[in-house]
Structure formats: C-alpha cells, structure tokens
Protein backbone atom coordinates (compact mmCIF):
# COMPACT_ATOMS: atom_id res chain seq x y z
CA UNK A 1 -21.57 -117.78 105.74
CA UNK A 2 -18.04 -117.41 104.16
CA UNK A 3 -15.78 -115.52 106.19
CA UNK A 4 -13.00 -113.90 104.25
CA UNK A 5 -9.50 -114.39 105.92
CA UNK A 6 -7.38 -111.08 105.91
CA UNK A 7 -3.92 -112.81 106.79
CA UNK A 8 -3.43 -116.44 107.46
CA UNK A 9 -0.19 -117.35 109.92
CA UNK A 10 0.03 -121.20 110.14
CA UNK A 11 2.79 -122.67 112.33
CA UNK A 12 4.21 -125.36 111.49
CA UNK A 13 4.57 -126.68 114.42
CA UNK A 14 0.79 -127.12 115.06
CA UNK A 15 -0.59 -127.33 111.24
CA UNK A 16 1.63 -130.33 110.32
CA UNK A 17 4.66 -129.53 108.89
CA UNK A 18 6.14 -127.61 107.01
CA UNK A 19 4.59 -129.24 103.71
CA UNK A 20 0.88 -128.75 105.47
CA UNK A 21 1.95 -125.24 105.53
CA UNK A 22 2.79 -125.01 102.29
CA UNK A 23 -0.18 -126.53 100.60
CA UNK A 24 -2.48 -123.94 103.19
CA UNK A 25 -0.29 -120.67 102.31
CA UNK A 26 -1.34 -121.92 98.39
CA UNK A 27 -4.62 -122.30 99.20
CA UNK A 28 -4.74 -118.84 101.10
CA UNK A 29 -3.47 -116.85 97.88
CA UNK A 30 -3.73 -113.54 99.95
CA UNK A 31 -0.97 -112.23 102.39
CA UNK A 32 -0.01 -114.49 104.57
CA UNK A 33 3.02 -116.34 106.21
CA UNK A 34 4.14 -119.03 108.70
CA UNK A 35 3.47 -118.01 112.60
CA UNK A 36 6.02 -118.73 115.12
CA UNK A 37 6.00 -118.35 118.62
CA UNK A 38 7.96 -121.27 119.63
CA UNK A 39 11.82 -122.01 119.93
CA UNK A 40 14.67 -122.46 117.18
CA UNK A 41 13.57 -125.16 115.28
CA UNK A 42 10.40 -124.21 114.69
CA UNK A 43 11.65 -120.26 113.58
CA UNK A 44 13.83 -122.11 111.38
CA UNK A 45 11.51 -123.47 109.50
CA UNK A 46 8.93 -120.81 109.36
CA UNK A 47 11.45 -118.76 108.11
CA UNK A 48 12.59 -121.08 105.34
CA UNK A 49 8.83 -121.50 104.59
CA UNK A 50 9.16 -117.72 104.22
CA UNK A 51 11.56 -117.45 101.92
CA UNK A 52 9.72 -120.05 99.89
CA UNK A 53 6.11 -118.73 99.97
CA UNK A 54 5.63 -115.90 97.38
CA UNK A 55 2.64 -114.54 99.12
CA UNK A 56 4.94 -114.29 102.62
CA UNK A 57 3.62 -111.29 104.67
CA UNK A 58 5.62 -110.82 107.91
CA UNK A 59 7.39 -113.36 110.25
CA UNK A 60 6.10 -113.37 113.77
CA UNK A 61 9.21 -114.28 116.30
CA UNK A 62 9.73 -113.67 120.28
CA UNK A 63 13.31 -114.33 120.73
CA UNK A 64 15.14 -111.24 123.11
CA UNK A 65 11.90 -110.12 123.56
CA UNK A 66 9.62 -110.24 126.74
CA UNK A 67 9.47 -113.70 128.29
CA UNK A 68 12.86 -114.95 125.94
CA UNK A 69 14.78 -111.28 126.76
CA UNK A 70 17.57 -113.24 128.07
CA UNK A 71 18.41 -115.40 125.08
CA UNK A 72 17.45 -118.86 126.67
CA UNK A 73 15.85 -120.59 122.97
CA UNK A 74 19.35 -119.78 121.41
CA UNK A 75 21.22 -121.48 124.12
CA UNK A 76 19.58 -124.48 122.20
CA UNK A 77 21.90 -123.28 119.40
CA UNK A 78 25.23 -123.88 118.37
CA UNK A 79 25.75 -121.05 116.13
CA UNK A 80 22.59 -118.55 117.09
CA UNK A 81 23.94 -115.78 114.49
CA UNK A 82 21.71 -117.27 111.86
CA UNK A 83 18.82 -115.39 113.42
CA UNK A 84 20.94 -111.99 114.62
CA UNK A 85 17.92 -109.88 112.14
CA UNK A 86 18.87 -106.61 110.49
CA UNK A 87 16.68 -103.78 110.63
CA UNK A 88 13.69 -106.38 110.94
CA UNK A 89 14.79 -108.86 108.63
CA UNK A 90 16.56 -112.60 108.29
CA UNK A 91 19.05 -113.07 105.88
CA UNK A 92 18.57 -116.54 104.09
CA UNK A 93 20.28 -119.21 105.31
CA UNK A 94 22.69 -120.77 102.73
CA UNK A 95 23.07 -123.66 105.60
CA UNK A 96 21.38 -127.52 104.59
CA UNK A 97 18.67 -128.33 105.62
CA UNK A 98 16.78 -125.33 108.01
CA UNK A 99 20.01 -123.80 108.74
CA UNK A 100 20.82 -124.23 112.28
CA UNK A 101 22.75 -126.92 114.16
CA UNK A 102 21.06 -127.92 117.10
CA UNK A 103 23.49 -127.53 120.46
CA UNK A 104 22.41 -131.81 121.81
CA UNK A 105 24.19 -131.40 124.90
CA UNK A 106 22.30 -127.90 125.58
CA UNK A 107 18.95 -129.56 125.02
CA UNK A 108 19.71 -132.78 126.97
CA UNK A 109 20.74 -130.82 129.65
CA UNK A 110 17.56 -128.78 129.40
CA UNK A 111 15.31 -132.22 129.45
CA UNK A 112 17.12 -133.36 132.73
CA UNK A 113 16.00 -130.14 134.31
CA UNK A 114 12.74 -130.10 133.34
CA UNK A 115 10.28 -126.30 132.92
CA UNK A 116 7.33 -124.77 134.29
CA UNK A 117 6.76 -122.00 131.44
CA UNK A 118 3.04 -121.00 130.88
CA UNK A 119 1.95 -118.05 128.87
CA UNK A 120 2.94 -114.95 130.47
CA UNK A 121 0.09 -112.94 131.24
CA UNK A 122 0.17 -108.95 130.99
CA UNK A 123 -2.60 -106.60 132.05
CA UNK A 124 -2.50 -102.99 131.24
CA UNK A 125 -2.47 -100.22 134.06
CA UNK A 126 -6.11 -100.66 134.42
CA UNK A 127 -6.09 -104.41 134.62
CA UNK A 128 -7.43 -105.15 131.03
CA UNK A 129 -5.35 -107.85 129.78
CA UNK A 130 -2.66 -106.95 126.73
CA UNK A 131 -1.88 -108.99 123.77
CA UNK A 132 1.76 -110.63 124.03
C-alpha cells in the first residue's frame, strides 16, 4: 500500500547532503522543506536549501528556544546576526557559501570540553510525554 506523504522535512544532516535533499524535495513535489534540529551549520544550509526549493513549506529551527534558550549553538558563530529572524522569517544570506563564518576557536574549545546533551524529555501535567 502507497502511503501518501503530507509534508516531507529532510535534514541534511542525516539524508546526505544538501544535494540528497535536493533531489528528495524534487521528488516530493508537494509542500515540503529541509528539517533542522541541529546547530549552525546545519540551519545554514537548510535554510539555503530553502530559499532554493520552490515547493519550501516552513523551516523547523530550536535556537533561543527550550534546551538552546541561552544562545549556546551561536557561540559557534562569529557573526550570529545572520539568523536574528523577523516576525518568523530569515532574510537570505548574500554571504558565500552558507553564509556564516564558523567561530574555530569557539568550537575547539567546545571539543576539549566535551557534552553530555540527550534529548530533553517533557511530560505534560499528567505525565503524558509532549512533543519538543
């Protein structure tokens, strides 16, 4: 049985690449865009993938919210204006390549140190769990 898809959200860092995303958002032909959960570089591109995508639906995005509230994937950043959005959208980049210039020092300090994220889990009042 064929199951149609209502919107497909791809992320490039998992489907492989920004050209794998781009050949499945042509083969989706319905609403649809890049899906990004991760840190700068990967927002980056989805967004550039949204600009370039003519079926591009909406761009999925955590920073300043819940577990990154406090800013941390910019700090990877050496300009992080290039996603400041404006009433829910990204201006696009006129930058080379994805648009951002990746802070080295910030992200070699980060690899000395090390991280224990997992998924944050949240639970409702009544201890269902709740989408993130």
């Amino acid at each position: 049985m064929v199951v149609p898809v209502g919107v497909a959200q791809p992320d490039p860092s998992h489907a492989g690449g920004t050209f794998e995303v781009r050949r499945i958002a042509a083969l989706a032909e319905i609403h649809g865009g890049p899906h990004c959960p991760l840190g700068p570089v990967a927002l980056a591109a989805s967004l550039q993938l949204g600009f370039a995508v003519p079926n591009f639906l909406i761009q999925e995005q955590s920073l300043r919210m819940h577990c990154h509230a406090d800013g941390d994937l910019l700090n990877y950043l050496v300009d992080p204006s290039v996603f400041d959005f404006v009433d829910g959208y990204a201006a696009r980049s006129v930058r080379p390549g994805l648009g951002i210039e990746v802070n080295e020092p910030a992200v070699r300090r980060a690899a000395e140190i090390g991280h224990t994220w997992r998924n944050p889990v949240w639970r409702h009042t009544d201890g269902t769990l709740a989408e993130w």
